[in-house]
Each structure stands twice: as C-alpha cells, then as structure tokens.
PDB file of N, CA and C in Angstrom:
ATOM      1  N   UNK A   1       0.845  -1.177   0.000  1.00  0.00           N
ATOM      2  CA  UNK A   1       0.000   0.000   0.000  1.00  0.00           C
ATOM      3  C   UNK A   1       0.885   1.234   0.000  1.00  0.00           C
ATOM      4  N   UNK A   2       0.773   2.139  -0.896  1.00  0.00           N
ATOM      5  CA  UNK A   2       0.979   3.442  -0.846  1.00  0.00           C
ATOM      6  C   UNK A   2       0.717   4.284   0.235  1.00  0.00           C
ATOM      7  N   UNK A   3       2.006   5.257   0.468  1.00  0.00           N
ATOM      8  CA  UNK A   3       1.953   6.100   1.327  1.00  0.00           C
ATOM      9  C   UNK A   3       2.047   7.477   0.979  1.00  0.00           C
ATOM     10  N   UNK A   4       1.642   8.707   1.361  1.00  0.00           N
ATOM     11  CA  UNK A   4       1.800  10.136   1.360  1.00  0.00           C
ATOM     12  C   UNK A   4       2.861  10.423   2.472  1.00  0.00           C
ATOM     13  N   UNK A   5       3.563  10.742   2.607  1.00  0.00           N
ATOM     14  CA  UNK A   5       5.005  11.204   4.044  1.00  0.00           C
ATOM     15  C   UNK A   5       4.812  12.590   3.741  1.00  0.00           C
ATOM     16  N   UNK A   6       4.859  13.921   4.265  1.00  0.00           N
ATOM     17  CA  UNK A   6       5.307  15.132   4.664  1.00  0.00           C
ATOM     18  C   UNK A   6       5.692  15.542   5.829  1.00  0.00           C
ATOM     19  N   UNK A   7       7.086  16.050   5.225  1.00  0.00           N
ATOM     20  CA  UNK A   7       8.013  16.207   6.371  1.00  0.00           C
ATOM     21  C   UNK A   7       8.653  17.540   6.260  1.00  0.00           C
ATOM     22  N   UNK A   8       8.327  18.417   7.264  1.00  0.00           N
ATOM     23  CA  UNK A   8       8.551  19.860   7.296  1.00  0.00           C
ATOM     24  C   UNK A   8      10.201  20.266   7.587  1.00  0.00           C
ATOM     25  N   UNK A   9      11.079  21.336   6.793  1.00  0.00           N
ATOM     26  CA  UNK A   9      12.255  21.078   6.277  1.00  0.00           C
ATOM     27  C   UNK A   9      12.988  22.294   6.933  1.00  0.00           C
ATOM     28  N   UNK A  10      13.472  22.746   7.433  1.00  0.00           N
ATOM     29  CA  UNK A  10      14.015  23.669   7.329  1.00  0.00           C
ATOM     30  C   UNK A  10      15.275  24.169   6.100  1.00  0.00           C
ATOM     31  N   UNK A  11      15.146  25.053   4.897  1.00  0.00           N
ATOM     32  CA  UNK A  11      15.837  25.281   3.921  1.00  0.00           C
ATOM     33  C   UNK A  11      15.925  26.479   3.744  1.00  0.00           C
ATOM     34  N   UNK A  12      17.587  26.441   3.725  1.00  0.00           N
ATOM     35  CA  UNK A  12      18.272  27.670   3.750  1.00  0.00           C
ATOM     36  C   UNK A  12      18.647  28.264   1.755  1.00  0.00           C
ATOM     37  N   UNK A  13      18.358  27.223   1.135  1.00  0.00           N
ATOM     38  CA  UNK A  13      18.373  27.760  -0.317  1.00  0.00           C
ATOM     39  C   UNK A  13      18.054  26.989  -1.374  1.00  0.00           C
ATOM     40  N   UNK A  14      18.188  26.460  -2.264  1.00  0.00           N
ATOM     41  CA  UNK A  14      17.705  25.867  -3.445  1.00  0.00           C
ATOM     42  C   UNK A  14      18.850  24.575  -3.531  1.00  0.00           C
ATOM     43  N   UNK A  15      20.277  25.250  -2.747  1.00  0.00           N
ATOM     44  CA  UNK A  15      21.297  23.794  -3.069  1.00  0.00           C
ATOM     45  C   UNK A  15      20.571  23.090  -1.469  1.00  0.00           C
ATOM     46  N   UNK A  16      20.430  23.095  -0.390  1.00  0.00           N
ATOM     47  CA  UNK A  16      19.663  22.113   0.591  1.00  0.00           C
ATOM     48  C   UNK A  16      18.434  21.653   0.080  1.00  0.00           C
ATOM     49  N   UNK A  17      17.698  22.358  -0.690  1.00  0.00           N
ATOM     50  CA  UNK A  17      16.354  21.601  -1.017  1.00  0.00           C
ATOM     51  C   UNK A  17      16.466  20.287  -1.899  1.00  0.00           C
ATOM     52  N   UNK A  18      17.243  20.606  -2.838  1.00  0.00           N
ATOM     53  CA  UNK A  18      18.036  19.222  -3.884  1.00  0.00           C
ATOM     54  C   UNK A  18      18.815  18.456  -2.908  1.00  0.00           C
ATOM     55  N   UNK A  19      19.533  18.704  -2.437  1.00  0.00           N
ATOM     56  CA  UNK A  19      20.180  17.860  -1.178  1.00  0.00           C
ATOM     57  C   UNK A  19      19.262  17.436  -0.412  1.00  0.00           C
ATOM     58  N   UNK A  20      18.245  17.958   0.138  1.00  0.00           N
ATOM     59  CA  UNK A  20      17.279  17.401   0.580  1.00  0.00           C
ATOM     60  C   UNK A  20      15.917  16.457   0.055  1.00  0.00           C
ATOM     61  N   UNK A  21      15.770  16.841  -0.931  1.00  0.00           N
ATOM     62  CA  UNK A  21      15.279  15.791  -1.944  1.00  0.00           C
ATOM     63  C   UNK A  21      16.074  14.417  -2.708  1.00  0.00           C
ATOM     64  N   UNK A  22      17.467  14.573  -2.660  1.00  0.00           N
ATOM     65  CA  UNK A  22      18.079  13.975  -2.978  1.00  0.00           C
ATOM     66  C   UNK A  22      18.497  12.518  -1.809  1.00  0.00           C
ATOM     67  N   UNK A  23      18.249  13.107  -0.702  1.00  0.00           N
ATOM     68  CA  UNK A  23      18.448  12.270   0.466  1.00  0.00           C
ATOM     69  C   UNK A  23      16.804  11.735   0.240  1.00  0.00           C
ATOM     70  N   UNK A  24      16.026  12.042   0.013  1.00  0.00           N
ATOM     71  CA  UNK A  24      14.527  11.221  -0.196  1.00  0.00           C
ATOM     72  C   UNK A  24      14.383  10.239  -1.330  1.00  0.00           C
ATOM     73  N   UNK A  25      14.788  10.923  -1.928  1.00  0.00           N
ATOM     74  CA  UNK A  25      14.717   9.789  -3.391  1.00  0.00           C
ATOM     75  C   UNK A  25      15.628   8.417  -3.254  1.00  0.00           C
ATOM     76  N   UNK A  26      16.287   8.567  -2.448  1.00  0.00           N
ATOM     77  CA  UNK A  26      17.955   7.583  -2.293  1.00  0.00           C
ATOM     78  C   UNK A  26      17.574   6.178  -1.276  1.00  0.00           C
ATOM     79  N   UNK A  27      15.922   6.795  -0.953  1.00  0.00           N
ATOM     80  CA  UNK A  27      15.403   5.647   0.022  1.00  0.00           C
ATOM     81  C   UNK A  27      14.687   4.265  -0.534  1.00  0.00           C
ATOM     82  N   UNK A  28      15.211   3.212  -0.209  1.00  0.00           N
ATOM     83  CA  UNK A  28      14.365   2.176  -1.311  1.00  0.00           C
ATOM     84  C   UNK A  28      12.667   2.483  -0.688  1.00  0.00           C
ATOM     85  N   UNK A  29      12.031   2.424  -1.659  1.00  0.00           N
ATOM     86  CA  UNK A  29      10.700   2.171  -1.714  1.00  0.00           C
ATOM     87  C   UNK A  29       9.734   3.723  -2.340  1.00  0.00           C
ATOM     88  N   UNK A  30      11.068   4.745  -2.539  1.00  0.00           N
ATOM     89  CA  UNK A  30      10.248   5.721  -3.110  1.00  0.00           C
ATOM     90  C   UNK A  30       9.841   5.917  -4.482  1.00  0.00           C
ATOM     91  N   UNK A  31       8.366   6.189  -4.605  1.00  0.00           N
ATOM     92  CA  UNK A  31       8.484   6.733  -6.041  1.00  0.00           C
ATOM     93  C   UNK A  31       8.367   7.779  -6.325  1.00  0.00           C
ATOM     94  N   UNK A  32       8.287   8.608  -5.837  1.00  0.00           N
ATOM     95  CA  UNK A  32       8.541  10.143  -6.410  1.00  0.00           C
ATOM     96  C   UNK A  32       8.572  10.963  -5.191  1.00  0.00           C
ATOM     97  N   UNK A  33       8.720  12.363  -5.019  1.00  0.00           N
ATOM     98  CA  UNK A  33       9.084  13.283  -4.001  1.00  0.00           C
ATOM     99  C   UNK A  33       9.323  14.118  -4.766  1.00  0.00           C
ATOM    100  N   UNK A  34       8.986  15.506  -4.024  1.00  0.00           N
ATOM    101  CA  UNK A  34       8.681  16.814  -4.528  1.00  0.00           C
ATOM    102  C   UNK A  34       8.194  17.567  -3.470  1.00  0.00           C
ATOM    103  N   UNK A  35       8.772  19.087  -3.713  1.00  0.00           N
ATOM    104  CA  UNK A  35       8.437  20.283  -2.725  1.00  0.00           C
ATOM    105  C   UNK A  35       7.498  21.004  -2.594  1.00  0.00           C
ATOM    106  N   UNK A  36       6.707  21.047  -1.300  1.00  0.00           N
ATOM    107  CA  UNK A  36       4.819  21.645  -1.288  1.00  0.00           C
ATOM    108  C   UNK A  36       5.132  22.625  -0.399  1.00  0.00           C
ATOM    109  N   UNK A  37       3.644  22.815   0.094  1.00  0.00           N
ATOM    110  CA  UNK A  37       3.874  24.268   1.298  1.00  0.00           C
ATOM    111  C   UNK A  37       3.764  25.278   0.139  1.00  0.00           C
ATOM    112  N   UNK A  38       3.808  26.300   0.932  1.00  0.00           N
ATOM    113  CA  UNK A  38       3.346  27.834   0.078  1.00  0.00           C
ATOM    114  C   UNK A  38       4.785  28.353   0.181  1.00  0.00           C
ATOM    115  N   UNK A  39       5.679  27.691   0.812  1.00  0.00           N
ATOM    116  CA  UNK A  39       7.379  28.552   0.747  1.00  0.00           C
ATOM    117  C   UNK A  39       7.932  27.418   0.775  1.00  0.00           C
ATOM    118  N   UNK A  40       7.677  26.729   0.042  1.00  0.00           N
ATOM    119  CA  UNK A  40       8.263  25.227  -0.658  1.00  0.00           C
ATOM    120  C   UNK A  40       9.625  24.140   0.277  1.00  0.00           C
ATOM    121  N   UNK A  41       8.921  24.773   1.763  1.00  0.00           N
ATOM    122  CA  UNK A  41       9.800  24.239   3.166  1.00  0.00           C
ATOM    123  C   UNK A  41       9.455  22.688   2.923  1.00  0.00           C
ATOM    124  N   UNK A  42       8.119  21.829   2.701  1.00  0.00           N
ATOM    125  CA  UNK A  42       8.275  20.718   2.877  1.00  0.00           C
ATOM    126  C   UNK A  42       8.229  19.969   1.665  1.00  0.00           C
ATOM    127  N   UNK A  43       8.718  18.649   2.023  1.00  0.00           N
ATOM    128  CA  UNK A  43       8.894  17.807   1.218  1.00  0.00           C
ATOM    129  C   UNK A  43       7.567  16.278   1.195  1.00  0.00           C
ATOM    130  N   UNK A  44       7.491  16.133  -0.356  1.00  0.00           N
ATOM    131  CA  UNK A  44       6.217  15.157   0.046  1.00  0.00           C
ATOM    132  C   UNK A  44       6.541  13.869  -0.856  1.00  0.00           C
ATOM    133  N   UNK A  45       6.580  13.131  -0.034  1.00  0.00           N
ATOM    134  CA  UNK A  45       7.183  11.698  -0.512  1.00  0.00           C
ATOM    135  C   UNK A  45       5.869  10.326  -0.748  1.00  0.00           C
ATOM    136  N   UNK A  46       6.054   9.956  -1.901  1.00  0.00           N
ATOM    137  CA  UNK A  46       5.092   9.175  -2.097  1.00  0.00           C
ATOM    138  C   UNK A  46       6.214   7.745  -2.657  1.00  0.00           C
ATOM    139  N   UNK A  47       5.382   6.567  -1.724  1.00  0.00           N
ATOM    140  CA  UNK A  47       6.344   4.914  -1.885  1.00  0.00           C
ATOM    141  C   UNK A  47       5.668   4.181  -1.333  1.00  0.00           C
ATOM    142  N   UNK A  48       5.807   3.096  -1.795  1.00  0.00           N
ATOM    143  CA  UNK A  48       5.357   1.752  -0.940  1.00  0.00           C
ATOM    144  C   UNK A  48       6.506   1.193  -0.076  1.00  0.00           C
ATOM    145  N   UNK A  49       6.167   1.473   1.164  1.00  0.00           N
ATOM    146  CA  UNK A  49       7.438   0.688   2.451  1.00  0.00           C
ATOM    147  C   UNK A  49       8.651   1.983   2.603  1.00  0.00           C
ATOM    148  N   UNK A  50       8.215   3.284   2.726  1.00  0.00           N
ATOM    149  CA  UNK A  50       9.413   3.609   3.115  1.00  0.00           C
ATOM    150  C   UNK A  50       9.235   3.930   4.260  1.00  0.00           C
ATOM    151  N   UNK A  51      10.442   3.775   5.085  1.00  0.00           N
ATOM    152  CA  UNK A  51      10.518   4.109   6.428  1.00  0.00           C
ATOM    153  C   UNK A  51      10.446   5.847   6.808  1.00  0.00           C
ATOM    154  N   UNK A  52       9.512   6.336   7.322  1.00  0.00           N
ATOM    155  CA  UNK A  52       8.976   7.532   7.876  1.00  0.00           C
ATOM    156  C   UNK A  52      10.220   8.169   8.863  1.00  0.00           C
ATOM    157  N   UNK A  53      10.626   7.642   9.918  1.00  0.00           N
ATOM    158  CA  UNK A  53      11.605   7.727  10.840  1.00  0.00           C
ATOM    159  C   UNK A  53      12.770   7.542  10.610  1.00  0.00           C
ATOM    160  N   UNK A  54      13.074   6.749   9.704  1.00  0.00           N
ATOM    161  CA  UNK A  54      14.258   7.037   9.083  1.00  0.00           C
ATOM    162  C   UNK A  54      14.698   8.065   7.800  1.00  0.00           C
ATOM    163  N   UNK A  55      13.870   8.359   7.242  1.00  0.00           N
ATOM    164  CA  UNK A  55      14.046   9.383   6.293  1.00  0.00           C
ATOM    165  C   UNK A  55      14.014  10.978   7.231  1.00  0.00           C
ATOM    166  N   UNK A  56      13.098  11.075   8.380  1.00  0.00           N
ATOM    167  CA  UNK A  56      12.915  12.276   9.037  1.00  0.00           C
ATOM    168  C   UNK A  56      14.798  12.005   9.610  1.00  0.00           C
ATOM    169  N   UNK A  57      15.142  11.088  10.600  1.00  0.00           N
ATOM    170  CA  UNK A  57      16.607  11.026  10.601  1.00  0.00           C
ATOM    171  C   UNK A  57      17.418  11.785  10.078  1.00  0.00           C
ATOM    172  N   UNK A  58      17.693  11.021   8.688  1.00  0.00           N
ATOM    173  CA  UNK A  58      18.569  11.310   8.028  1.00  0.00           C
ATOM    174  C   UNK A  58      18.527  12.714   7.085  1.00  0.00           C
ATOM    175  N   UNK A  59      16.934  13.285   7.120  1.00  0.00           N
ATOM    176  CA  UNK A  59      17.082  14.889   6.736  1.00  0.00           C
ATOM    177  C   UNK A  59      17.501  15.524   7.986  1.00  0.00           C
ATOM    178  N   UNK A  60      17.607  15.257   8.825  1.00  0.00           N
ATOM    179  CA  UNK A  60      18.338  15.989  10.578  1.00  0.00           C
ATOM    180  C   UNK A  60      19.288  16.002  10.444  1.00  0.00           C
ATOM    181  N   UNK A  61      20.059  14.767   9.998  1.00  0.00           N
ATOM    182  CA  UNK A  61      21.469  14.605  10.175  1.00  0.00           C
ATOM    183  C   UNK A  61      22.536  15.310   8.781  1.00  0.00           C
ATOM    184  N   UNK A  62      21.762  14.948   7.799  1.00  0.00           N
ATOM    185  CA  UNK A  62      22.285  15.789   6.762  1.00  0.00           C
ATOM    186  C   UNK A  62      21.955  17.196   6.256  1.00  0.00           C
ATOM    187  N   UNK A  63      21.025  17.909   6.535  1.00  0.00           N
ATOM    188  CA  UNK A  63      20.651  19.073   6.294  1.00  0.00           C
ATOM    189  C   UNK A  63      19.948  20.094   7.518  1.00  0.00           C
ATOM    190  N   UNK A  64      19.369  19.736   8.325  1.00  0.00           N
ATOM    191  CA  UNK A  64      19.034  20.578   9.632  1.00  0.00           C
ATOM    192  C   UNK A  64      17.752  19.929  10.377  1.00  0.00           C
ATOM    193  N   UNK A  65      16.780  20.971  10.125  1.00  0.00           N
ATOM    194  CA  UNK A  65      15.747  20.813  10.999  1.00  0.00           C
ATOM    195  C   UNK A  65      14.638  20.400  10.247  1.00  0.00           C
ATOM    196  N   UNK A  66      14.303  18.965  10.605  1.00  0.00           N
ATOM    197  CA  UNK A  66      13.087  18.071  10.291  1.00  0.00           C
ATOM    198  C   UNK A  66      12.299  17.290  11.314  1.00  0.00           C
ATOM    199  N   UNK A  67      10.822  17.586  10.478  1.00  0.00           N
ATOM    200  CA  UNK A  67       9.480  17.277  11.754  1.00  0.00           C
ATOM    201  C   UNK A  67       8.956  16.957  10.487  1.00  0.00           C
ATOM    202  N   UNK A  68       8.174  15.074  10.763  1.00  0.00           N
ATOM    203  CA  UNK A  68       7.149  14.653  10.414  1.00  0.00           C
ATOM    204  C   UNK A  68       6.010  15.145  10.267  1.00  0.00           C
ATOM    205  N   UNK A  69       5.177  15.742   9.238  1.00  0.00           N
ATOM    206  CA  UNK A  69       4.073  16.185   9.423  1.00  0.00           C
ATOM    207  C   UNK A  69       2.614  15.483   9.535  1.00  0.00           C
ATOM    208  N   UNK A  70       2.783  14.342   8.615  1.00  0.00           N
ATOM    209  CA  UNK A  70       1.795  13.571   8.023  1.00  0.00           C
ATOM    210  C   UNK A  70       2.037  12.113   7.519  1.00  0.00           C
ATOM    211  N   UNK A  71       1.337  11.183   7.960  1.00  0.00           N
ATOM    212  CA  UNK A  71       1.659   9.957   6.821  1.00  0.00           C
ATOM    213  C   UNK A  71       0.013   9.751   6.559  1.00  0.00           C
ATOM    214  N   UNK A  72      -0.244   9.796   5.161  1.00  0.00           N
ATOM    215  CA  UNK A  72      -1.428   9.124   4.829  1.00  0.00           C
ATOM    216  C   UNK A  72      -1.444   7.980   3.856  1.00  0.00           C
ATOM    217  N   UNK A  73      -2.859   6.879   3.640  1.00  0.00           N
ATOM    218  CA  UNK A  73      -2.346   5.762   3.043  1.00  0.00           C
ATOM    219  C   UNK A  73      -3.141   6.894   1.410  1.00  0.00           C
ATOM    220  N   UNK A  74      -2.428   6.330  -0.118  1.00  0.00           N
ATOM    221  CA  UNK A  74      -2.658   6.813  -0.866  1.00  0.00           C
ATOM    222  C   UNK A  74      -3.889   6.006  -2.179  1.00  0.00           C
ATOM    223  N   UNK A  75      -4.777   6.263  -2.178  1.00  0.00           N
ATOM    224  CA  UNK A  75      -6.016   5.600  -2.916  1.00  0.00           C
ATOM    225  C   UNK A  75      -5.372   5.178  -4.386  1.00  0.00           C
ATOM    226  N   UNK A  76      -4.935   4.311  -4.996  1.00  0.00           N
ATOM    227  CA  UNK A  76      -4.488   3.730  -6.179  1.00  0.00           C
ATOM    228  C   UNK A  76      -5.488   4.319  -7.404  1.00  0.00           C
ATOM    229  N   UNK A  77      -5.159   4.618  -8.438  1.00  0.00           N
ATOM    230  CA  UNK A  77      -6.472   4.983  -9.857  1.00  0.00           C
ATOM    231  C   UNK A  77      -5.857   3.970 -10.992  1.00  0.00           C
ATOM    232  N   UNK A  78      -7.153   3.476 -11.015  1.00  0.00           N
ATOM    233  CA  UNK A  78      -7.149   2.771 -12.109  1.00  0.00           C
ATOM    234  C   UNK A  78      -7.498   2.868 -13.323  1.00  0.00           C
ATOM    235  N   UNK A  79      -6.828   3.158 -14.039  1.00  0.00           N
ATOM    236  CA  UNK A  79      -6.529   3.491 -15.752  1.00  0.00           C
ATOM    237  C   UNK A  79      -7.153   2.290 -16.479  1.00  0.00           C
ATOM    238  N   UNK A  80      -8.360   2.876 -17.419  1.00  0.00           N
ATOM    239  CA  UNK A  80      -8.956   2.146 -18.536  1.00  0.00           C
ATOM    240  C   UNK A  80      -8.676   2.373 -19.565  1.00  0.00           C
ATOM    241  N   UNK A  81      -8.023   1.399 -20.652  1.00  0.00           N
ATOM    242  CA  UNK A  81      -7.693   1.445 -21.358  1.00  0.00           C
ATOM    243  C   UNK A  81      -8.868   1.927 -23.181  1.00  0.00           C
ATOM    244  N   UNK A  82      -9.147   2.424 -23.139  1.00  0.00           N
ATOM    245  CA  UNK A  82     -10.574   2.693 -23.994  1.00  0.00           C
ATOM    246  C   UNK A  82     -10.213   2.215 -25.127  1.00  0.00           C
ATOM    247  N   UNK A  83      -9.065   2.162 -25.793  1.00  0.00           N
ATOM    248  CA  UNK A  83      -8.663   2.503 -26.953  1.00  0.00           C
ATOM    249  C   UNK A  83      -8.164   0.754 -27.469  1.00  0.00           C
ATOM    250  N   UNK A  84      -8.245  -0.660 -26.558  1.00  0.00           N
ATOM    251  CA  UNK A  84      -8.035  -1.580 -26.818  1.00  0.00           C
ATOM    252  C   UNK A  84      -8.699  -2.199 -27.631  1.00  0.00           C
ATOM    253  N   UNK A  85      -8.084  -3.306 -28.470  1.00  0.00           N
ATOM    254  CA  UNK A  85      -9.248  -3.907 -29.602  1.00  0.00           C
ATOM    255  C   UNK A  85      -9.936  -4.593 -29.003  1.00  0.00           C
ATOM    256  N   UNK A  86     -10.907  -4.912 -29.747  1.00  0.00           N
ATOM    257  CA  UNK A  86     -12.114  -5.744 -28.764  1.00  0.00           C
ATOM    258  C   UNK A  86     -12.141  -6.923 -29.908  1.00  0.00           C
ATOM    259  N   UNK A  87     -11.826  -8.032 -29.942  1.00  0.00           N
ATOM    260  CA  UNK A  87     -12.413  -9.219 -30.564  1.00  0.00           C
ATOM    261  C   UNK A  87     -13.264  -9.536 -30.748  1.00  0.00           C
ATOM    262  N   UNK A  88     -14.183 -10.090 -31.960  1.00  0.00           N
ATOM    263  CA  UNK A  88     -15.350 -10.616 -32.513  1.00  0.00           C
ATOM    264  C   UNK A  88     -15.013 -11.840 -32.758  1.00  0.00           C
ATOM    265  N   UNK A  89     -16.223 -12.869 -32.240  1.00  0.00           N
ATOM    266  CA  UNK A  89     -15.591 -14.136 -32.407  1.00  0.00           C
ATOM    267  C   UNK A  89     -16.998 -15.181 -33.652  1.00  0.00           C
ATOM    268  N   UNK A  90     -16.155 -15.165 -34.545  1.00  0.00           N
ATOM    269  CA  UNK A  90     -17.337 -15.361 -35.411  1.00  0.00           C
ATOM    270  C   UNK A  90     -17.371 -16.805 -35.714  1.00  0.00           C
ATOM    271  N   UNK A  91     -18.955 -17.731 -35.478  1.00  0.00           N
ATOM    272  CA  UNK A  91     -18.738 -19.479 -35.754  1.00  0.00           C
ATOM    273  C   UNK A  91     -18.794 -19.628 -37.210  1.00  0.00           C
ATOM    274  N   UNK A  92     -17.913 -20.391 -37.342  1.00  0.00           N
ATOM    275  CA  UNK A  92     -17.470 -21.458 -38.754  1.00  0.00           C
ATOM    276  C   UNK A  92     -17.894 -22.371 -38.320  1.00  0.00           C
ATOM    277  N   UNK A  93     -18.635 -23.271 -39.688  1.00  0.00           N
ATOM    278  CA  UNK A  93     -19.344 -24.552 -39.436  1.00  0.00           C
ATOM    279  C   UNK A  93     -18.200 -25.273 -41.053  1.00  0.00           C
ATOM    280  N   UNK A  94     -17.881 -26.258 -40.534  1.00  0.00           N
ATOM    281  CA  UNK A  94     -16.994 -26.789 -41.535  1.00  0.00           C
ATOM    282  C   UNK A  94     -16.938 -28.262 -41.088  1.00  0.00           C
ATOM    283  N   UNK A  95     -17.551 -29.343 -41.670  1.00  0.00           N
ATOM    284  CA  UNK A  95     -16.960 -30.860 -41.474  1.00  0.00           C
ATOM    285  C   UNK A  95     -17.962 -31.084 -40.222  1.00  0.00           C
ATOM    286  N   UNK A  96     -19.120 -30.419 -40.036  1.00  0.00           N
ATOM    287  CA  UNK A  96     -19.766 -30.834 -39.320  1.00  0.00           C
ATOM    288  C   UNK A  96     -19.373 -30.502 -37.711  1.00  0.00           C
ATOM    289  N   UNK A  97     -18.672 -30.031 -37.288  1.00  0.00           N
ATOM    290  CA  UNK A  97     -18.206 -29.460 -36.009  1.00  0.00           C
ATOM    291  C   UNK A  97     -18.013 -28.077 -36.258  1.00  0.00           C
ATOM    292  N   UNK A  98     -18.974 -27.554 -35.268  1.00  0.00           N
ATOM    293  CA  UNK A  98     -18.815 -26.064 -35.008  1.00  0.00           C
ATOM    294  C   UNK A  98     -17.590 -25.424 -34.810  1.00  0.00           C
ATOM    295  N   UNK A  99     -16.600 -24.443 -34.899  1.00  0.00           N
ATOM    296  CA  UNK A  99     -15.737 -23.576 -34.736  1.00  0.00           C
ATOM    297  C   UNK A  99     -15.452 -22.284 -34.472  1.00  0.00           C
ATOM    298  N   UNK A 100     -15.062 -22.168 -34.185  1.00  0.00           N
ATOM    299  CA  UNK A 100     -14.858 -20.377 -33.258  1.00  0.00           C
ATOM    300  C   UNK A 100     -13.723 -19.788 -33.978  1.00  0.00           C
ATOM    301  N   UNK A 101     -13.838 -18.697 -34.665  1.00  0.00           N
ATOM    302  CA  UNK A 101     -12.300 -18.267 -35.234  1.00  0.00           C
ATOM    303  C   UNK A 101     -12.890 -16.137 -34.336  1.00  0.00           C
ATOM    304  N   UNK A 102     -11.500 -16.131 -33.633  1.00  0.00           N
ATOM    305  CA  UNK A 102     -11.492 -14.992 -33.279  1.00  0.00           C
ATOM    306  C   UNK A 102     -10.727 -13.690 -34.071  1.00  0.00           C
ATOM    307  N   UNK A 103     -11.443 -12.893 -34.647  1.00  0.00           N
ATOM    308  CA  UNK A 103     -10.636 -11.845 -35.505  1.00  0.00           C
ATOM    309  C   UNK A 103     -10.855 -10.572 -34.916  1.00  0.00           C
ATOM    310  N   UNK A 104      -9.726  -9.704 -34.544  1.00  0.00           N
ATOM    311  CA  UNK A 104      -9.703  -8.588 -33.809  1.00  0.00           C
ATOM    312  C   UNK A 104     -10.443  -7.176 -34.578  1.00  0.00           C
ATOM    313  N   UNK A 105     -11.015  -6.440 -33.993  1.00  0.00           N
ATOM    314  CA  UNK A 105     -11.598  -5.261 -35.152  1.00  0.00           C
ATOM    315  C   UNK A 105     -10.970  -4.104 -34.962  1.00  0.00           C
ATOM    316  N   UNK A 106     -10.076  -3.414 -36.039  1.00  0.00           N
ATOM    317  CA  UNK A 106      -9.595  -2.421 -36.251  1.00  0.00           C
ATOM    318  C   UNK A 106     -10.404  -1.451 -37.080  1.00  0.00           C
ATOM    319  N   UNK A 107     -10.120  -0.043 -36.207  1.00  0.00           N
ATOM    320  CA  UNK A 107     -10.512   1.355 -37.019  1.00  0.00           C
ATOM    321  C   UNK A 107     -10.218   1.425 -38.071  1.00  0.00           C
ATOM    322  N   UNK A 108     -11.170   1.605 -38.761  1.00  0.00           N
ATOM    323  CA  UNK A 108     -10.471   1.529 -40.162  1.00  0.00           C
ATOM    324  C   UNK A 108      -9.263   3.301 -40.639  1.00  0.00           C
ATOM    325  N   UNK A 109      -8.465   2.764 -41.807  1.00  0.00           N
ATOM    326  CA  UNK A 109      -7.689   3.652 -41.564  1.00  0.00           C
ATOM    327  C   UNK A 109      -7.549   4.461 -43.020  1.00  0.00           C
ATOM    328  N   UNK A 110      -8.243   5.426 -42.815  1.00  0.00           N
ATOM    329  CA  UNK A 110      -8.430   6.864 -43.677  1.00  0.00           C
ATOM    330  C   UNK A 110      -7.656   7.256 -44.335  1.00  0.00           C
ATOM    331  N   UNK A 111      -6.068   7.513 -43.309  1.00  0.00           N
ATOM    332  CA  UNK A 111      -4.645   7.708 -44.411  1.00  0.00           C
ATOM    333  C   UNK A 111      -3.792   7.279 -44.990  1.00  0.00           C
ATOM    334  N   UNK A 112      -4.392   5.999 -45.247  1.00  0.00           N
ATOM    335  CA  UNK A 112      -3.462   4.815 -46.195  1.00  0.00           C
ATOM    336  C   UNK A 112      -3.318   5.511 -47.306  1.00  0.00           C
ATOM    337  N   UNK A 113      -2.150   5.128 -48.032  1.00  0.00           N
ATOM    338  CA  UNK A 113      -2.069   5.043 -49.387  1.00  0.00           C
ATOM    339  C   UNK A 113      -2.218   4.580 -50.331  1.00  0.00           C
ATOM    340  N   UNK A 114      -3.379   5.068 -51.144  1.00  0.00           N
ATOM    341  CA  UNK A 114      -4.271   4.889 -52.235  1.00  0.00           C
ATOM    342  C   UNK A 114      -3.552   4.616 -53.701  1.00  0.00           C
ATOM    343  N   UNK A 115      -2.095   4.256 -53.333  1.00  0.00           N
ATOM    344  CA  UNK A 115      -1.870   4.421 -54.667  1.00  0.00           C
ATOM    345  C   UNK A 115      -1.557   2.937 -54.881  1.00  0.00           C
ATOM    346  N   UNK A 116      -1.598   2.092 -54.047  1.00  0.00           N
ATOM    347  CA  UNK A 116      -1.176   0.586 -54.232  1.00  0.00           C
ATOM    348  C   UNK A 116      -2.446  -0.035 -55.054  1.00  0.00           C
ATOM    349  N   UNK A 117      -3.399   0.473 -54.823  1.00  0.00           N
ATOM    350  CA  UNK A 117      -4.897  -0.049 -55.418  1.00  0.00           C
ATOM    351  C   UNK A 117      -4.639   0.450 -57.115  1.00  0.00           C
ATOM    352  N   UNK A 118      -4.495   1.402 -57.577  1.00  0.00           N
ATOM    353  CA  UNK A 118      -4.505   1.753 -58.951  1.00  0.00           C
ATOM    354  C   UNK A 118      -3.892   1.100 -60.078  1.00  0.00           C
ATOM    355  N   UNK A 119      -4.547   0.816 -60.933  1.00  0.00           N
ATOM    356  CA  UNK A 119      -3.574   0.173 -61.664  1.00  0.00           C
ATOM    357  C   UNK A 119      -3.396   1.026 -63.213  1.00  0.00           C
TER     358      UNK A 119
END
C-alpha cells in the first residue's frame, strides 16, 4: 500500500532543497518526491514501504531541521484502457463441427495510401 510522508524542512536555499530531496529519493521504496507548502519548506514523498523515521533522521542529520508532518495511506487509480481492440468471435461450421475463429476489429484507416490499389 501506498503512502503520502510530509516532512517539514528547514531550507536555507535551493542547493539544501536538492540535497534534501536527494536524500529522499535515495530511500528504497520511493516513487517520487517533490516540494509543497506555500514557501516550498516541505517535502512530500510518495512509496510503498518507506521508512517515515528514518528518512525524518537522516534529513536531521544531513541538512538541519526536520518534523514529520503527516503519513497518509494513498487511494491507487485505475486506468482504462478505452482505446483496446475488442475481438469478434465469429462461428465457422466446416466438417460438421462447429468452430470459433477470433478476428480482432480495427478502425479503419483513412490515411493509407491509395496508390497501391490503382492500376
């Protein structure tokens, strides 16, 4: 399960904030991290399994002053694919046993080139 982490930063300029993001990203289980807040002090870390207490740590120890703000669990979205072919499965009767032949249906396509047909 996905997590939300924000962890309030103390940053003295733009090279600690990369240093400080850089110490987030370096944690196994993150997938992304990026700077929120309205004066872009905290950092918001999204992963499956990363350790909360150890990442607040190690922004203490390498860059200054860090406080946990938040851990929330993060709701997954699930992406439909609309645009997949859909198969038609049409019966063939041949030799006396029914058969199933599946043929996929494609859009047909408008900007082919018309010149292979001419003779």
């Amino acid at each position: 399960m996905k997590h939300q982490i924000v962890i309030k930063v103390k940053v003295n300029g733009p090279k600690s904030r990369s240093k400080a993001l850089q110490i987030a990203v370096g944690l196994p289980g993150v997938e992304s991290a990026g700077l929120g807040g309205q004066d872009k002090s905290q950092i918001e870390v999204v992963g499956d399994g990363v350790d909360a207490v150890e990442l607040v740590n190690l922004l203490r120890k390498k860059v200054g002053y860090a406080e946990l703000a938040s851990v929330a669990a993060v709701a997954e979205k699930k992406e439909v694919n609309e645009s997949a072919v859909q198969p038609v499965a049409w019966p063939m009767y041949g030799g006396g046993t029914p058969q199933t032949y599946i043929y996929p249906i494609h859009p047909p396509n408008y900007y082919q080139d018309l010149s292979r047909f001419i003779m």
